[in-house]
PDB file of N, CA and C in Angstrom:
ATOM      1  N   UNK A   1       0.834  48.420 -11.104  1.00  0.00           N
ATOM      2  CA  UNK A   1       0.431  47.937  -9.800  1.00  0.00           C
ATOM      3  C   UNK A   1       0.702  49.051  -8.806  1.00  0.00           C
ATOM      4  N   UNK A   2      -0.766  49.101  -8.116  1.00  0.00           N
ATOM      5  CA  UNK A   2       0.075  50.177  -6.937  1.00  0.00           C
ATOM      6  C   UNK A   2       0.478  49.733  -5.764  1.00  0.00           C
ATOM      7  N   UNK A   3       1.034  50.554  -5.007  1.00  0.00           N
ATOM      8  CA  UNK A   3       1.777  50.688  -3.875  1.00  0.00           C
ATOM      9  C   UNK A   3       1.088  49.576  -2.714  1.00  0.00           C
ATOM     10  N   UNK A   4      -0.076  50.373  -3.022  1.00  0.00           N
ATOM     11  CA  UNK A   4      -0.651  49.392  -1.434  1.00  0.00           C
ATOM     12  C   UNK A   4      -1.008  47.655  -2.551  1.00  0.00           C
ATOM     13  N   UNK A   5      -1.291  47.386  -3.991  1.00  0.00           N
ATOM     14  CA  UNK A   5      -1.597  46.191  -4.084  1.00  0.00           C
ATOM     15  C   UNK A   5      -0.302  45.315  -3.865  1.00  0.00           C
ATOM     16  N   UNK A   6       0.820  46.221  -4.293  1.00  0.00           N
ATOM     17  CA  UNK A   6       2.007  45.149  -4.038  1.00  0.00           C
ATOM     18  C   UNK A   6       2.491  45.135  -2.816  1.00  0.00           C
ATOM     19  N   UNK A   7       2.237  45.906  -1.546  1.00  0.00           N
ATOM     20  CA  UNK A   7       2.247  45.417  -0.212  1.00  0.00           C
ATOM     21  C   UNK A   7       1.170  44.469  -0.077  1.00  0.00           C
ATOM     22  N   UNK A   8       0.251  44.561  -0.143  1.00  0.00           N
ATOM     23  CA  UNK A   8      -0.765  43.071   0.100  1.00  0.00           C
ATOM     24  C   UNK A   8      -0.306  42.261  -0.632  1.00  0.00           C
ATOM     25  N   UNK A   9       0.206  42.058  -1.688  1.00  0.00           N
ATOM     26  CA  UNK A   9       1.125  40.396  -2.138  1.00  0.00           C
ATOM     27  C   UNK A   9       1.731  39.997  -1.407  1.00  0.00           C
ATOM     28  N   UNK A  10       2.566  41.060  -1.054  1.00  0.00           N
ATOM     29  CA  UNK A  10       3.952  40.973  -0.620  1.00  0.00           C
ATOM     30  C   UNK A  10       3.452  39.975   0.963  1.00  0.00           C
ATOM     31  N   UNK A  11       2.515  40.880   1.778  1.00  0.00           N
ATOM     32  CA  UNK A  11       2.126  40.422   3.033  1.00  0.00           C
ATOM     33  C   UNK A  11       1.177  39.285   2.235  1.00  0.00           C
ATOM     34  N   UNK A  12       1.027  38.659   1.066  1.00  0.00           N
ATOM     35  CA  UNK A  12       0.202  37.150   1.176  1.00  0.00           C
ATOM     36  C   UNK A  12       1.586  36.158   1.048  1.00  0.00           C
ATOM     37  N   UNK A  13       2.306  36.457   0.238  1.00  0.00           N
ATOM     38  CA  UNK A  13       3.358  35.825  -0.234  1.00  0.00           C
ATOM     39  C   UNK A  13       4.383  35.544   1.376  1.00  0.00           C
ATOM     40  N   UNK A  14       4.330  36.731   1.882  1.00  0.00           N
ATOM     41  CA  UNK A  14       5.394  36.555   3.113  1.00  0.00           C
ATOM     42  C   UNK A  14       4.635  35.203   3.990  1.00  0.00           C
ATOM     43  N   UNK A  15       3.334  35.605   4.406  1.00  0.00           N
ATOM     44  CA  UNK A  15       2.409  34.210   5.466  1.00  0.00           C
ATOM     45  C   UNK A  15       2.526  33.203   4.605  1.00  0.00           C
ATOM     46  N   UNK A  16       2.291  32.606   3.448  1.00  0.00           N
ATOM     47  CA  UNK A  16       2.478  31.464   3.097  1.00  0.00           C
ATOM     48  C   UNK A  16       3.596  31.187   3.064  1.00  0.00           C
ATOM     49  N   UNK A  17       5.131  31.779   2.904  1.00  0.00           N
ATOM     50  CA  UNK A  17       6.220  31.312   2.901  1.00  0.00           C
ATOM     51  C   UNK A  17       6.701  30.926   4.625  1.00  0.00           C
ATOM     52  N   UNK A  18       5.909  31.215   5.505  1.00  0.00           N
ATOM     53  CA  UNK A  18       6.248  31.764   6.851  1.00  0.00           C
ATOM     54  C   UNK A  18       5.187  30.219   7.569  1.00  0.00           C
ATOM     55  N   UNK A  19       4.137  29.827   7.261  1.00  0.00           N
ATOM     56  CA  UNK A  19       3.436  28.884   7.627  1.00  0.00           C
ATOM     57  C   UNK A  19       4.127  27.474   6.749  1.00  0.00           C
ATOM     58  N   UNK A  20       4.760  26.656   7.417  1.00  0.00           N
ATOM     59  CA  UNK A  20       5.257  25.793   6.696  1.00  0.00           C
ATOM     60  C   UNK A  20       4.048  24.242   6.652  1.00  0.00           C
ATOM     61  N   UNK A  21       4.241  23.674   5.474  1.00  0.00           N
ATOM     62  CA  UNK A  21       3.039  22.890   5.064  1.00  0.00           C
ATOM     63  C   UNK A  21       3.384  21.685   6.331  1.00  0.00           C
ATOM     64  N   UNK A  22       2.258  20.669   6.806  1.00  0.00           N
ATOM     65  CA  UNK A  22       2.120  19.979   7.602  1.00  0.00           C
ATOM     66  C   UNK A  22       2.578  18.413   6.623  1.00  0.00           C
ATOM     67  N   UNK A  23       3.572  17.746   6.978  1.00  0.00           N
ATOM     68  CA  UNK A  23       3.724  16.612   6.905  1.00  0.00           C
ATOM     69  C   UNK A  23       3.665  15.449   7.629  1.00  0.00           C
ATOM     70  N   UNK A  24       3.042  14.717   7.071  1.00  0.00           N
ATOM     71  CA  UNK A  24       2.460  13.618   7.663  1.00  0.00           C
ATOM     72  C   UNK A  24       3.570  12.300   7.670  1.00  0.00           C
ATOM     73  N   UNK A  25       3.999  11.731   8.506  1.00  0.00           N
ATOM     74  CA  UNK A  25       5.342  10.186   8.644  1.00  0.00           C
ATOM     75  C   UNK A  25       4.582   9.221   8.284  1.00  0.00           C
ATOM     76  N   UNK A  26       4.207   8.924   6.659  1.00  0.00           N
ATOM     77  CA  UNK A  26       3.809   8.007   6.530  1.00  0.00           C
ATOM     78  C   UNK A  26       4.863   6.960   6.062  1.00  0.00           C
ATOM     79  N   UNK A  27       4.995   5.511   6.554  1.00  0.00           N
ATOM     80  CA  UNK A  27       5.821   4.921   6.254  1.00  0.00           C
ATOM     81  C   UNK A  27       5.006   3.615   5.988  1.00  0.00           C
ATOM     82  N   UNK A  28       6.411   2.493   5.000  1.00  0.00           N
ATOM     83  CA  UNK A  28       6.126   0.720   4.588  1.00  0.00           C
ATOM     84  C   UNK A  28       7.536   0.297   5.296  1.00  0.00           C
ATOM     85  N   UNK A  29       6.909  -0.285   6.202  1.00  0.00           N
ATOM     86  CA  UNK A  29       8.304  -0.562   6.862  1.00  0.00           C
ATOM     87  C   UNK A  29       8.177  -2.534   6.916  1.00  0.00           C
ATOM     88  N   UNK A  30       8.977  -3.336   7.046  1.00  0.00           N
ATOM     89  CA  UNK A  30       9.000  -4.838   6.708  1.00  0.00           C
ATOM     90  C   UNK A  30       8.111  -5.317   6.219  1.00  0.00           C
ATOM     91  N   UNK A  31       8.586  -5.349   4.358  1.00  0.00           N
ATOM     92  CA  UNK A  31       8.163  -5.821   3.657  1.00  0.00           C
ATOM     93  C   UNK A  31       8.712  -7.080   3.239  1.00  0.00           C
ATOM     94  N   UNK A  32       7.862  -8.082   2.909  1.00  0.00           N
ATOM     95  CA  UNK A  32       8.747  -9.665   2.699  1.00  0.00           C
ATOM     96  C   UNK A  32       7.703 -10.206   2.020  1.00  0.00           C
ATOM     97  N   UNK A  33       8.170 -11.523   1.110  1.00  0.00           N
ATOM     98  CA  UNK A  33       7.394 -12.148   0.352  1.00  0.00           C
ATOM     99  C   UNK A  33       7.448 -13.567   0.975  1.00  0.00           C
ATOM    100  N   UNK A  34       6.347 -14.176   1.143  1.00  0.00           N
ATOM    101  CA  UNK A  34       5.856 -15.778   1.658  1.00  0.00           C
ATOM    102  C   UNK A  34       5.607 -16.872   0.527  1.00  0.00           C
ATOM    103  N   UNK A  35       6.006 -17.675   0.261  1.00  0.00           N
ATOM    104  CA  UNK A  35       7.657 -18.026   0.587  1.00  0.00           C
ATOM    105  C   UNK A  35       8.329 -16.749  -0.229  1.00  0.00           C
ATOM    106  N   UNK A  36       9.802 -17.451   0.459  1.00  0.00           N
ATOM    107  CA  UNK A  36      11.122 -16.428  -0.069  1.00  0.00           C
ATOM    108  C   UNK A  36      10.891 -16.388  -1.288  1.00  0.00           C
ATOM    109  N   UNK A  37      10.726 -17.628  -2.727  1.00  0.00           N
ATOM    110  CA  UNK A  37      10.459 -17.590  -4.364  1.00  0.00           C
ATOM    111  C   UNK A  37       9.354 -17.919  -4.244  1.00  0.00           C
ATOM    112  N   UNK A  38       8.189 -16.916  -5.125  1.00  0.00           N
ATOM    113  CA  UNK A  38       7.482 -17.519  -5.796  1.00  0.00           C
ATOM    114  C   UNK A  38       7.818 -18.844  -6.526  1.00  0.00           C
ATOM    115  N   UNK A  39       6.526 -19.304  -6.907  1.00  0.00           N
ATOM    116  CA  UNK A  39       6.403 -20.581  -7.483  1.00  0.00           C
ATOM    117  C   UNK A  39       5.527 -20.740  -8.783  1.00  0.00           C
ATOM    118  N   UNK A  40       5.312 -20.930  -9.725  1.00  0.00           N
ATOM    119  CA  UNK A  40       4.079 -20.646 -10.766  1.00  0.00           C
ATOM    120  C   UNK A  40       3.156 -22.266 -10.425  1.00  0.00           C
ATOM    121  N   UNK A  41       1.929 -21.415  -9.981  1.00  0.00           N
ATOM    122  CA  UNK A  41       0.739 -22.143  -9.462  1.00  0.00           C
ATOM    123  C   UNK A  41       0.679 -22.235  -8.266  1.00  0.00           C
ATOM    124  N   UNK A  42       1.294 -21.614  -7.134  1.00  0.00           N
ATOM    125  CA  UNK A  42       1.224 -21.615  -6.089  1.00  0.00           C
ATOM    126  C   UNK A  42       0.946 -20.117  -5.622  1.00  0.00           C
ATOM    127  N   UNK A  43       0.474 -20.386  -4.006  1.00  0.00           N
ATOM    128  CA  UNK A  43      -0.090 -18.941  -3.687  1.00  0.00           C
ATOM    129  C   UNK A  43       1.136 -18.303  -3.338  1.00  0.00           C
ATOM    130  N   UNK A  44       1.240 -17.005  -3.164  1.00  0.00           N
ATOM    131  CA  UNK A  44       2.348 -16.111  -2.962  1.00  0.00           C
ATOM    132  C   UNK A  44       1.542 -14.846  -2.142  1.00  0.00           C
ATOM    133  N   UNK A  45       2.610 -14.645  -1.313  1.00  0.00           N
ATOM    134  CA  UNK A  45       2.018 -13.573  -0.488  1.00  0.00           C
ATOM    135  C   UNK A  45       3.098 -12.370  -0.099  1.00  0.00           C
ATOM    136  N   UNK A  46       2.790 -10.570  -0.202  1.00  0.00           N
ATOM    137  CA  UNK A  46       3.434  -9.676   0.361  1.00  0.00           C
ATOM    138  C   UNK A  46       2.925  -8.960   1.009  1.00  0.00           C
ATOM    139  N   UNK A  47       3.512  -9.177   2.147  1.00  0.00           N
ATOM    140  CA  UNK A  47       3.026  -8.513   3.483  1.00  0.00           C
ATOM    141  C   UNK A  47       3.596  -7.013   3.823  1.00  0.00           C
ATOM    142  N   UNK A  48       3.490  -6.072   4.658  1.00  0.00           N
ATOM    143  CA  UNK A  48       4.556  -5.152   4.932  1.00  0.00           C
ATOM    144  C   UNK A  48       3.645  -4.258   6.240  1.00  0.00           C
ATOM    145  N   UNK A  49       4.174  -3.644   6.899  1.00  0.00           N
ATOM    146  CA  UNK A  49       3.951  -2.995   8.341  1.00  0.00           C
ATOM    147  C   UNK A  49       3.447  -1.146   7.668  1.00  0.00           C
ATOM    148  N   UNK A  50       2.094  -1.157   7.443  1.00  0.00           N
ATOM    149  CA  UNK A  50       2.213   0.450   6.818  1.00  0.00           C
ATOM    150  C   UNK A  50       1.780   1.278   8.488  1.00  0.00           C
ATOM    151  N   UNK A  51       2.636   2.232   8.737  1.00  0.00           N
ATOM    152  CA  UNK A  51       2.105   3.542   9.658  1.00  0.00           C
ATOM    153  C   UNK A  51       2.263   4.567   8.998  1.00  0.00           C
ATOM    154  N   UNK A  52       0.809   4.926   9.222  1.00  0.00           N
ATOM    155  CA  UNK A  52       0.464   6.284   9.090  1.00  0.00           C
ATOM    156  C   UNK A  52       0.383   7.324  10.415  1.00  0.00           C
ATOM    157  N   UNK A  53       0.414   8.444  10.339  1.00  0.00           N
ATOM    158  CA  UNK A  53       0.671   9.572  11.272  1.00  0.00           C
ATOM    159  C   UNK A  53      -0.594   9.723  11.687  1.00  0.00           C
ATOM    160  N   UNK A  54      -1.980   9.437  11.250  1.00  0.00           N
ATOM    161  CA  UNK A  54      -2.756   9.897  11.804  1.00  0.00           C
ATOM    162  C   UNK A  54      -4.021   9.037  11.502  1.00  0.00           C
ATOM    163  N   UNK A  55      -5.399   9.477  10.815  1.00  0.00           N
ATOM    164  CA  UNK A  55      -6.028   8.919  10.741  1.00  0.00           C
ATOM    165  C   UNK A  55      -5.389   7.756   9.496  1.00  0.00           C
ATOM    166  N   UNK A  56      -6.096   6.432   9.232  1.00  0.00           N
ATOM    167  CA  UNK A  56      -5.834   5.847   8.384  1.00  0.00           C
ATOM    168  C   UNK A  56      -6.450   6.167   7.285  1.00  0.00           C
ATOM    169  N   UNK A  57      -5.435   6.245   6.607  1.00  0.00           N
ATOM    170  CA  UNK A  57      -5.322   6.560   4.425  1.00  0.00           C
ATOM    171  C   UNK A  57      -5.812   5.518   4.022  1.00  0.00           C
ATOM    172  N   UNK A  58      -5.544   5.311   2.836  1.00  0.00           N
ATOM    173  CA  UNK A  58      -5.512   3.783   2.076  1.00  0.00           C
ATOM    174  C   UNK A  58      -4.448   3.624   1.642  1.00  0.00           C
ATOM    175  N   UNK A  59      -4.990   1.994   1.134  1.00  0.00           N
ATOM    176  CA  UNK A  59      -3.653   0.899   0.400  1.00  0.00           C
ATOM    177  C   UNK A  59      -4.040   0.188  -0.753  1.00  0.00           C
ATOM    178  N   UNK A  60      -3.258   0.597  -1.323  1.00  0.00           N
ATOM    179  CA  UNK A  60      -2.954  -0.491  -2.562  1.00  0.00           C
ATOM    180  C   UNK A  60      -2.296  -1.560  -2.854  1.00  0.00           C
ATOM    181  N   UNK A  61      -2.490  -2.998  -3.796  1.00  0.00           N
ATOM    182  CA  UNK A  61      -1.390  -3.398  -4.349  1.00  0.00           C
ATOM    183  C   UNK A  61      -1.397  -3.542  -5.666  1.00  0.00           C
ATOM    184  N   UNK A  62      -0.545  -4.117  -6.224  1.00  0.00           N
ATOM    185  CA  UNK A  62      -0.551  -4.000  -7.792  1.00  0.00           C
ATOM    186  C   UNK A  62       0.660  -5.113  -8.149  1.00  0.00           C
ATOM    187  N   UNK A  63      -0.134  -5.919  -9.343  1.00  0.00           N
ATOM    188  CA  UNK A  63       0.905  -7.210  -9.388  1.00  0.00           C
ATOM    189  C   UNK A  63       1.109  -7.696 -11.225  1.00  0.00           C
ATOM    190  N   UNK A  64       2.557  -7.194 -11.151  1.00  0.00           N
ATOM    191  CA  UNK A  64       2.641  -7.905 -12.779  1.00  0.00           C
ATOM    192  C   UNK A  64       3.239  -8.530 -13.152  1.00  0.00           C
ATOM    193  N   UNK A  65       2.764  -9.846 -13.970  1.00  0.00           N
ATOM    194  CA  UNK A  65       3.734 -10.808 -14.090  1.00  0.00           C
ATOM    195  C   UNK A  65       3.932 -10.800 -15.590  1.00  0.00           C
ATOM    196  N   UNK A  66       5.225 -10.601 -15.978  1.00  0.00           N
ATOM    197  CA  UNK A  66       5.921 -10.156 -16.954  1.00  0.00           C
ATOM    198  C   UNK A  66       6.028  -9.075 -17.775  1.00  0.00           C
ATOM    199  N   UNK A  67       5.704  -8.033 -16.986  1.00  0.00           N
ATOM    200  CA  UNK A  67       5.608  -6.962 -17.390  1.00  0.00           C
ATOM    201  C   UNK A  67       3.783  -6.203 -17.737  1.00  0.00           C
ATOM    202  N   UNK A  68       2.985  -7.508 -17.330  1.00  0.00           N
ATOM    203  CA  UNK A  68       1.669  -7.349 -17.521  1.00  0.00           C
ATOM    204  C   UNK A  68       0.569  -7.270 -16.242  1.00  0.00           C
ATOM    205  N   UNK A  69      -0.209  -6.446 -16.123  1.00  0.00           N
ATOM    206  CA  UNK A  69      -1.270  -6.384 -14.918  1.00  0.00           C
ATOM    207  C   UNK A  69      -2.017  -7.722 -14.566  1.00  0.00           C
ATOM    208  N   UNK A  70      -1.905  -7.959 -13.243  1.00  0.00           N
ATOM    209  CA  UNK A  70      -2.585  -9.397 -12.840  1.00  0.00           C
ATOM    210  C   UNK A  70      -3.459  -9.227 -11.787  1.00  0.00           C
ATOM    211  N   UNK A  71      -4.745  -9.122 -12.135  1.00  0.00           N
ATOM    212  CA  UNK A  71      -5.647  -9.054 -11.272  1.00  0.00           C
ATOM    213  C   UNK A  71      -6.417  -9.447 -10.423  1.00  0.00           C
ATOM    214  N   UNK A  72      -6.356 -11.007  -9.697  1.00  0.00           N
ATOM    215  CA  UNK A  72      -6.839 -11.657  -9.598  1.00  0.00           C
ATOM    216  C   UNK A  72      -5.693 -11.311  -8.144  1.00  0.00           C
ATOM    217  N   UNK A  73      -5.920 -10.791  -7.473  1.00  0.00           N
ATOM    218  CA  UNK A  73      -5.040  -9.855  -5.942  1.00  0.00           C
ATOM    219  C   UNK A  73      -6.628  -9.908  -5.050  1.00  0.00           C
ATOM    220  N   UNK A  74      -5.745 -10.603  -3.823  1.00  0.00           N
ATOM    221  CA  UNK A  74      -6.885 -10.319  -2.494  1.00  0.00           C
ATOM    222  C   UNK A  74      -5.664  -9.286  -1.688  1.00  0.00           C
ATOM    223  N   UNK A  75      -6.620  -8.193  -1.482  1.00  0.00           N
ATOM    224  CA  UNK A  75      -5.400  -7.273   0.206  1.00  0.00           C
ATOM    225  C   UNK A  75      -6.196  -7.358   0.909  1.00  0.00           C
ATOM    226  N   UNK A  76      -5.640  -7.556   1.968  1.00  0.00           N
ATOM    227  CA  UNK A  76      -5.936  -7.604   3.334  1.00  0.00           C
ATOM    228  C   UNK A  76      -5.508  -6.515   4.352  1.00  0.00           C
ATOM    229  N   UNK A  77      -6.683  -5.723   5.117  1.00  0.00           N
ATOM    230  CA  UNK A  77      -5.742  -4.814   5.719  1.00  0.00           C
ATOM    231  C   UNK A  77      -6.125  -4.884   7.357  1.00  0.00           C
ATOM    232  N   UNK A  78      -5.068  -5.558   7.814  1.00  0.00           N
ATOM    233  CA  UNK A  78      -5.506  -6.058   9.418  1.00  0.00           C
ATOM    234  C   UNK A  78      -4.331  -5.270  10.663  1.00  0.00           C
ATOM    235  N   UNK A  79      -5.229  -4.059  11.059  1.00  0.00           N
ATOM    236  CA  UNK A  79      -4.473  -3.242  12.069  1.00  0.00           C
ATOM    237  C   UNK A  79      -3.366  -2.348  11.100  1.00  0.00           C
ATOM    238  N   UNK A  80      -1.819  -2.602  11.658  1.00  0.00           N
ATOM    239  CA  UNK A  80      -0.874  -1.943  10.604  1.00  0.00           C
ATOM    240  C   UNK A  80      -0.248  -2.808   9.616  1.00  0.00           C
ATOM    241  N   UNK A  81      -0.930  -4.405   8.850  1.00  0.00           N
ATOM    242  CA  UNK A  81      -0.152  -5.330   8.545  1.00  0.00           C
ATOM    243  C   UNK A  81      -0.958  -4.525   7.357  1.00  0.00           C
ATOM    244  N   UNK A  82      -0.499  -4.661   6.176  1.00  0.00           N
ATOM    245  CA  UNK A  82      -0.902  -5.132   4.720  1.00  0.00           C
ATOM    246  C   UNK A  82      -0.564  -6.316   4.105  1.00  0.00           C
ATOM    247  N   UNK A  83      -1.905  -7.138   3.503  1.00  0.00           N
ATOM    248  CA  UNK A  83      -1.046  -8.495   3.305  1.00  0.00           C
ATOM    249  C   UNK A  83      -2.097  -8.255   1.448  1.00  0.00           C
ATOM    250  N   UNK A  84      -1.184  -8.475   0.761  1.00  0.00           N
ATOM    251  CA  UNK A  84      -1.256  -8.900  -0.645  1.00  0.00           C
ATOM    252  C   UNK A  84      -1.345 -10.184  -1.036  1.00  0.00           C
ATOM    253  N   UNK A  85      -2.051 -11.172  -1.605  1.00  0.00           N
ATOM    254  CA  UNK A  85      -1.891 -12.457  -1.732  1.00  0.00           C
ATOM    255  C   UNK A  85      -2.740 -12.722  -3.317  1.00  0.00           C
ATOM    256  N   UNK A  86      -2.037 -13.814  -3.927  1.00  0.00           N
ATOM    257  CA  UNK A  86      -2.524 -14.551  -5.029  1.00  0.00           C
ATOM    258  C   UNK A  86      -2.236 -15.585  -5.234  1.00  0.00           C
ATOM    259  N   UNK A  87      -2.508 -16.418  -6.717  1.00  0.00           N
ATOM    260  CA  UNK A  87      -1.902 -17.597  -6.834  1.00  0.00           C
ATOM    261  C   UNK A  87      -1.131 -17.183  -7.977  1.00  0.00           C
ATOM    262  N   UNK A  88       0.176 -17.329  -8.244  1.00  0.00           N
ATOM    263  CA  UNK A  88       0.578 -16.957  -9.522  1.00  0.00           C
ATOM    264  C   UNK A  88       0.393 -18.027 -10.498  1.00  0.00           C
ATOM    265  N   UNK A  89       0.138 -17.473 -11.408  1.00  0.00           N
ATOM    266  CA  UNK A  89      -0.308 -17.824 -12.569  1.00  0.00           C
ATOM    267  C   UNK A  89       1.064 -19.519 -13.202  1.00  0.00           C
ATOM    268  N   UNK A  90       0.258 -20.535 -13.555  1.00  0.00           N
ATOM    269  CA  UNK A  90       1.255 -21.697 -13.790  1.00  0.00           C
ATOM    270  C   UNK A  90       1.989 -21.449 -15.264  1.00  0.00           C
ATOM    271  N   UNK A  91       1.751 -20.260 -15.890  1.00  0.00           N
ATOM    272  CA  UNK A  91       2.289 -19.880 -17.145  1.00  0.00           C
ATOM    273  C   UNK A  91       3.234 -18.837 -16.946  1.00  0.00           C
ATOM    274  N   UNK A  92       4.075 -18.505 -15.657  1.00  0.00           N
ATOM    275  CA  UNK A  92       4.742 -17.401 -15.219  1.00  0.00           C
ATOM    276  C   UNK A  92       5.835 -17.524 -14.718  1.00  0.00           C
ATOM    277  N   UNK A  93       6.252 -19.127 -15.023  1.00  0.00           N
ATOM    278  CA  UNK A  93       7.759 -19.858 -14.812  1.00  0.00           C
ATOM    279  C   UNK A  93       8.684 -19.202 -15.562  1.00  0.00           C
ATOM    280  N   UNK A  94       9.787 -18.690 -15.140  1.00  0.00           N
ATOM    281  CA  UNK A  94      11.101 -17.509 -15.458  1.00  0.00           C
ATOM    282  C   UNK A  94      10.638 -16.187 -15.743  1.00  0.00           C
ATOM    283  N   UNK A  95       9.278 -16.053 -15.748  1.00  0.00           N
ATOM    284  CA  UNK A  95       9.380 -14.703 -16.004  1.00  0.00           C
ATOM    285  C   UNK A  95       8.848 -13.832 -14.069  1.00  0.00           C
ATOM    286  N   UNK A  96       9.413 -12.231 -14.429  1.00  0.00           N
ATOM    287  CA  UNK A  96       9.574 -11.801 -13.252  1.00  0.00           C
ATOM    288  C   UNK A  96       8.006 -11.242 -12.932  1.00  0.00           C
ATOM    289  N   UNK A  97       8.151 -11.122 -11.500  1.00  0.00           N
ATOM    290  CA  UNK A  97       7.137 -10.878 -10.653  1.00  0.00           C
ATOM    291  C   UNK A  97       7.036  -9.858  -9.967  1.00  0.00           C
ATOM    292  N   UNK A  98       6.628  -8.948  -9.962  1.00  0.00           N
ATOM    293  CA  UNK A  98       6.447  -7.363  -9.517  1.00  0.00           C
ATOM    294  C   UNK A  98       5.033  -6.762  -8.800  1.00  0.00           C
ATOM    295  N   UNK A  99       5.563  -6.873  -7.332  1.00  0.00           N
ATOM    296  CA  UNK A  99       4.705  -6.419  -6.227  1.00  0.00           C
ATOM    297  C   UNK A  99       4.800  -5.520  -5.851  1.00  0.00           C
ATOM    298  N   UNK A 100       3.624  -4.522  -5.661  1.00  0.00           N
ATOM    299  CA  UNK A 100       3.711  -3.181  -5.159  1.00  0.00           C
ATOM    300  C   UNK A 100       2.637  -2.969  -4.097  1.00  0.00           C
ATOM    301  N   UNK A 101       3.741  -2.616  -3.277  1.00  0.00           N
ATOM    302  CA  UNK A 101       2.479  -1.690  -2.241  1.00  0.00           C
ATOM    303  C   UNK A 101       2.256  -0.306  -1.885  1.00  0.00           C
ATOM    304  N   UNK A 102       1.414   0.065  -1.872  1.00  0.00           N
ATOM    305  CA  UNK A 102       1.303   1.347  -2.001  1.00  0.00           C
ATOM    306  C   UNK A 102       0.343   2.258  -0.748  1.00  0.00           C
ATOM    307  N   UNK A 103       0.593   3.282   0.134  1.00  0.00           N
ATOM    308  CA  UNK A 103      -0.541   3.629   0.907  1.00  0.00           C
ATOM    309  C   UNK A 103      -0.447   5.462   0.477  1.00  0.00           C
ATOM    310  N   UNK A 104      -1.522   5.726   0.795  1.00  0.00           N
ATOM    311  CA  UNK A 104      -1.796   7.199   0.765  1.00  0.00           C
ATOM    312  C   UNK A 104      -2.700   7.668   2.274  1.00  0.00           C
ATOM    313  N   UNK A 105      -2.181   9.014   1.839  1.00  0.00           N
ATOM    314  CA  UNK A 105      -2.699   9.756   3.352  1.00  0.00           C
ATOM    315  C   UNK A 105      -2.976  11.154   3.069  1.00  0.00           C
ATOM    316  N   UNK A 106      -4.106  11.635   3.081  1.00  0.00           N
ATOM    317  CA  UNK A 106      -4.108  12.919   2.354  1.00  0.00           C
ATOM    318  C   UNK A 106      -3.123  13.101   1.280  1.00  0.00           C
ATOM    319  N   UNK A 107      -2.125  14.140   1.164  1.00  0.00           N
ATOM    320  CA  UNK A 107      -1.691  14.287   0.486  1.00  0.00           C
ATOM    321  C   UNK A 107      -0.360  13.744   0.225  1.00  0.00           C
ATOM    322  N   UNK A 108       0.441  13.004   1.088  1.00  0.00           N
ATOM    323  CA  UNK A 108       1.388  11.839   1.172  1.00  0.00           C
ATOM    324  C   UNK A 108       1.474  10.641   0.826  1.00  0.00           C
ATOM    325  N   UNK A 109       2.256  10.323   0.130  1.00  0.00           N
ATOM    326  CA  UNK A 109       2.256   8.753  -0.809  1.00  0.00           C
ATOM    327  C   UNK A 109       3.704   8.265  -0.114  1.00  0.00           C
ATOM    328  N   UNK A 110       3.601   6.542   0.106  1.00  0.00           N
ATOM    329  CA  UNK A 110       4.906   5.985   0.046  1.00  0.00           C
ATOM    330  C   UNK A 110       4.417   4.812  -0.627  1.00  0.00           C
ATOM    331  N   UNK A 111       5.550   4.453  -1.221  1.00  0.00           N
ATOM    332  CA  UNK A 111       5.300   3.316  -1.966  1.00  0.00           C
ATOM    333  C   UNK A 111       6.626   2.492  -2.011  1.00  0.00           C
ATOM    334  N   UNK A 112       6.445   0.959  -2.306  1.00  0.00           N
ATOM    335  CA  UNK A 112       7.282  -0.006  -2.735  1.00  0.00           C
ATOM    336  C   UNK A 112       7.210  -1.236  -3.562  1.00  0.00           C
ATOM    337  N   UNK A 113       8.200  -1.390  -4.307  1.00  0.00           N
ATOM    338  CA  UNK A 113       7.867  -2.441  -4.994  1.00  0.00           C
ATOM    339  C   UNK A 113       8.965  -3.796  -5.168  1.00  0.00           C
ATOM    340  N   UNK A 114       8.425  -5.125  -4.813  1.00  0.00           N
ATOM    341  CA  UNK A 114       9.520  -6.294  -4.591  1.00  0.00           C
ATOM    342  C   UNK A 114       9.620  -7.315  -6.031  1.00  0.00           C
ATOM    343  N   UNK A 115      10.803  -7.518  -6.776  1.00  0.00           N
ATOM    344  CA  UNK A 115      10.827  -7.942  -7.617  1.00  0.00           C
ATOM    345  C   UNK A 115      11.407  -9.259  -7.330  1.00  0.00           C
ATOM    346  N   UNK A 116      10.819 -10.232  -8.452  1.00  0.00           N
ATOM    347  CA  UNK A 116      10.943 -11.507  -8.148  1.00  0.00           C
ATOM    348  C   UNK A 116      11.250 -12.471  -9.201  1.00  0.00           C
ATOM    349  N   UNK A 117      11.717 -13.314  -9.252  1.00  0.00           N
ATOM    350  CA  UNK A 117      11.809 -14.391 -10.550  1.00  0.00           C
ATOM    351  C   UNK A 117      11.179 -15.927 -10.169  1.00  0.00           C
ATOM    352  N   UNK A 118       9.950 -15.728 -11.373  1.00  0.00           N
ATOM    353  CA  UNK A 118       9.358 -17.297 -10.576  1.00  0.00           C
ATOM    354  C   UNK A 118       9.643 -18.660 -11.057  1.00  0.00           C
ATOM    355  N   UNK A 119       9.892 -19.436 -10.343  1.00  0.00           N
ATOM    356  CA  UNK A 119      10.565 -20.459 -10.105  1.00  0.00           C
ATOM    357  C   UNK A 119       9.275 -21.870 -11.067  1.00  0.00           C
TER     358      UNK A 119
END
């Protein structure tokens, strides 16, 4: 390598270490489940407050009851609320319940997930 190619690394390597990457405050802030226990055969709902820093990303949810994917999920996304809702399944008595919400923003992810035992 010569002289002048490893000064031009050197000066690419120095600006990218020197420009620090832009992060975005994406947050899930009060998250809660409606009612407090699920119920098997009744509707169940998780809500939570997502802000994003800038333009709006997307959202996900994701729901498994007993360790298995349940698809039958309406989200709702009204202003900064996210609301997750279903009916859980009447075959899902003692076993647990696992809600996730999830938003993205360019290149920023936050995520959460509320575990439950249904009643």
């Amino acid at each position: 390598m010569s002289a002048r190619s490893a000064a031009a690394l050197v000066a690419v390597v120095a600006a990218a270490v020197a420009v620090p990457a832009a992060r975005a405050d994406l947050r899930i802030d009060d998250v809660h489940g409606t009612p407090s226990a699920p119920v098997a055969g009744s509707t169940f709902e998780v809500s939570g407050r997502i802000l994003f820093s800038g333009a709006v990303g997307s959202i996900h949810c994701r729901v498994l009851v007993g360790g298995r994917r349940y698809r039958a999920v309406r989200l709702v996304w009204d202003g900064s609320a996210a609301r997750c809702s279903f009916v859980v399944p009447a075959n899902a008595r003692g076993k647990v319940l696992a809600v996730g919400l999830a938003a993205a923003e360019g290149g920023n992810r936050a995520r959460t997930t509320l575990r439950y035992r249904v009643a």
